[in-house]
Each structure stands twice: as structure tokens, then as C-alpha cells.
C-alpha atoms as a PDB file:
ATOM      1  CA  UNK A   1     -48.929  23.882 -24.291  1.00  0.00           C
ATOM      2  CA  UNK A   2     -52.458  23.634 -24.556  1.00  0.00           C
ATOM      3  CA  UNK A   3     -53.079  21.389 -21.276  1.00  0.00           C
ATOM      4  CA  UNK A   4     -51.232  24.245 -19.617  1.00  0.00           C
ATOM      5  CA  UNK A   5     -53.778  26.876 -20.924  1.00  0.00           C
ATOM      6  CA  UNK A   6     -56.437  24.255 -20.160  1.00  0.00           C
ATOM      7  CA  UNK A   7     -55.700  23.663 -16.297  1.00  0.00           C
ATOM      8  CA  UNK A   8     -55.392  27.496 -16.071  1.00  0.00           C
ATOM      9  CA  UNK A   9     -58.748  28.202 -17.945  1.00  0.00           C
ATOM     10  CA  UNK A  10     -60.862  25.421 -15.699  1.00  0.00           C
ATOM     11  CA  UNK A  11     -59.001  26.963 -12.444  1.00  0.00           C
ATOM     12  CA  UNK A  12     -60.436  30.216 -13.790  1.00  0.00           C
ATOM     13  CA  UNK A  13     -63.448  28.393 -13.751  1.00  0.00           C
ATOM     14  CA  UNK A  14     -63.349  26.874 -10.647  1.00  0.00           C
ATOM     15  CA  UNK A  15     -62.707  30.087  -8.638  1.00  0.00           C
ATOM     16  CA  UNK A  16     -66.373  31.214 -10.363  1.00  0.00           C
ATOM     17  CA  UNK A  17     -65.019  33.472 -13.146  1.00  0.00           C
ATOM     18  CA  UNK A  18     -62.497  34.380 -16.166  1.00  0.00           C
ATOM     19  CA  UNK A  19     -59.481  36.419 -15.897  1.00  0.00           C
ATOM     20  CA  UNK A  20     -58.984  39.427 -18.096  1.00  0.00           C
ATOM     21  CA  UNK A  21     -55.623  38.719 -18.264  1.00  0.00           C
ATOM     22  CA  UNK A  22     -54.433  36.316 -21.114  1.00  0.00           C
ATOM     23  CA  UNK A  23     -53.924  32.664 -20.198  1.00  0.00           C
ATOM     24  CA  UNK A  24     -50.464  31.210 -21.202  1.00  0.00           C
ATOM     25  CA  UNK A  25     -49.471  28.140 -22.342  1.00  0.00           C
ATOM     26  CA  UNK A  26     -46.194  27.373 -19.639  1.00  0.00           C
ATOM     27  CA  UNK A  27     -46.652  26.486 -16.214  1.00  0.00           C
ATOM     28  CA  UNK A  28     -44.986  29.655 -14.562  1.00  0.00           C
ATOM     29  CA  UNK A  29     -45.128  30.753 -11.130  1.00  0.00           C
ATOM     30  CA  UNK A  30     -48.212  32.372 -11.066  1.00  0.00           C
ATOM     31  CA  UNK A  31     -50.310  29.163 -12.374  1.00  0.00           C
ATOM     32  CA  UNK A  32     -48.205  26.972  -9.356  1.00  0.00           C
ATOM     33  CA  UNK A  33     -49.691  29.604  -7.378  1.00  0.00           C
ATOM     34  CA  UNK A  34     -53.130  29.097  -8.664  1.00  0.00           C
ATOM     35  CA  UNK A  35     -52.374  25.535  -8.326  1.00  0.00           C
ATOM     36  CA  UNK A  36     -51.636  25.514  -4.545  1.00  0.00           C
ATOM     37  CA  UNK A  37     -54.569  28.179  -3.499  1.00  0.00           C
ATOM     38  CA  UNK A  38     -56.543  25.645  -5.064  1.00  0.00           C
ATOM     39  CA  UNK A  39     -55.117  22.583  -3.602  1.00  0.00           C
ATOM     40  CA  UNK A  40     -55.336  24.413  -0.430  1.00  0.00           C
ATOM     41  CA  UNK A  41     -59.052  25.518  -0.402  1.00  0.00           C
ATOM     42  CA  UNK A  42     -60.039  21.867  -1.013  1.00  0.00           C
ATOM     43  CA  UNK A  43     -57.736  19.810   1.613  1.00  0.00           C
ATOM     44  CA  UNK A  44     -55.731  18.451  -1.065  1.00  0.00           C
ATOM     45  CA  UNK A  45     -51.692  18.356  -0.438  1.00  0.00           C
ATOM     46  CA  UNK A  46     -50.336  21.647  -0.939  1.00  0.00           C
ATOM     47  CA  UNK A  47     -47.626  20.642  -4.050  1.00  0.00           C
ATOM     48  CA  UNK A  48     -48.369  22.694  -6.809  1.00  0.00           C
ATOM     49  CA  UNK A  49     -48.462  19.393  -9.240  1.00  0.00           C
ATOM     50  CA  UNK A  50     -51.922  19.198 -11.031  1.00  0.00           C
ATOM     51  CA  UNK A  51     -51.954  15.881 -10.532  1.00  0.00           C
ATOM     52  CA  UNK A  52     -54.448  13.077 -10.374  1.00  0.00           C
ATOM     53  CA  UNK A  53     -56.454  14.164  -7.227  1.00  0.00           C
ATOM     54  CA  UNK A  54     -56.248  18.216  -8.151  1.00  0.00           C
ATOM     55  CA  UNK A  55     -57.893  16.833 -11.519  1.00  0.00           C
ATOM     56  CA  UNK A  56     -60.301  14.976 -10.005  1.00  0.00           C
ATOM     57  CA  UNK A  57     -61.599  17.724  -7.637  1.00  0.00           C
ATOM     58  CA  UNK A  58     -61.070  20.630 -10.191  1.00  0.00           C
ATOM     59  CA  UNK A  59     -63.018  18.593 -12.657  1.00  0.00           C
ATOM     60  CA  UNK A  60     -65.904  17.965  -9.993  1.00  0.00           C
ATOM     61  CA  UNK A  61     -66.035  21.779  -9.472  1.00  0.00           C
ATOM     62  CA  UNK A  62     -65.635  23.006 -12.542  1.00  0.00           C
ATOM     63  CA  UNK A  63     -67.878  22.454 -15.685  1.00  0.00           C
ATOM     64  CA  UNK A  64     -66.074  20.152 -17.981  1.00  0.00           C
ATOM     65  CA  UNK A  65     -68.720  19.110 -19.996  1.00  0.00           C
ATOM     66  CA  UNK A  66     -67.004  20.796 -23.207  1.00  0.00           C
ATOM     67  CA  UNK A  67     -63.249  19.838 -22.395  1.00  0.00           C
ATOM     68  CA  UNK A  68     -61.900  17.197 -24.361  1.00  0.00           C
ATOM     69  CA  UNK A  69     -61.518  13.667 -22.954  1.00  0.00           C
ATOM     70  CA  UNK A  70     -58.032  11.630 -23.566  1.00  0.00           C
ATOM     71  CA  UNK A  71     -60.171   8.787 -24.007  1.00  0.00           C
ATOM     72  CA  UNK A  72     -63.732   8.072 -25.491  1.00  0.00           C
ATOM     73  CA  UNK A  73     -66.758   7.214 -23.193  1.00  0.00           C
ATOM     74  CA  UNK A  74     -68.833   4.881 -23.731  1.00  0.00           C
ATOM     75  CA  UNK A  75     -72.318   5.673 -23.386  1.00  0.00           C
ATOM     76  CA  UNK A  76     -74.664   2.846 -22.100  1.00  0.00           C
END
């Protein structure tokens, strides 16, 4: 669904650029892929699962200033 396309489109982002080819919306084998060169290139266990860690790092790297949060911030 759309979290799908959004890990794949801030992985995009990550790795400094856009793909030409259309982002999905299912988790196939070539997003775990993406997933583990990731995880890989930042020391992170090699699992394919974008879980909390993967998040944390992709969302350090990337620029996720636009991406919608699950929760609201409060500003001080």
C-alpha cells in the first residue's frame, strides 16, 4: 500500500536520487533487496524488515520533512 511506495520512494531518496522506474505499492523482492543494500551500507542487521532502526537511519538520511507523521508533534 502506500507505506510500501513510501519506504521505496525515501530509499530512492536515500541512495541520492529517483528511479525512472515506477514505484509499487507491495513489498516484492526487489524492494527486500533495496532494503538489505541499505541495511548493509549503514551497519544495521542485514534482514530485509524495515523496521524500527532501518526507519530511524533512513529517516536521518533522507529528507522527511514532507512525509506524513503517524502522530502529531508538538511544537514548543
Amino acid at each position: 500500500g502506500p507505506e510500501v511506495r513510501s519506504l521505496a520512494e525515501l530509499l530512492q531518496q536515500a541512495r541520492g536520487g529517483y528511479s525512472r522506474d515506477p514505484l509499487g505499492d507491495q513489498y516484492n523482492a526487489a524492494l527486500l533487496r533495496e532494503v538489505q543494500a541499505f541495511q548493509r551500507r549503514h551497519r544495521l542487521v542485514v534482514d530485509g524488515i524495515a523496521g524500527v532502526r532501518t526507519q530511524m537511519v533512513l529517516d536521518a538520511i533522507a529528507d522527511t520533512r514532507d512525509v506524513p507523521l503517524l502522530t502529531p508533534q508538538v511544537v514548543r
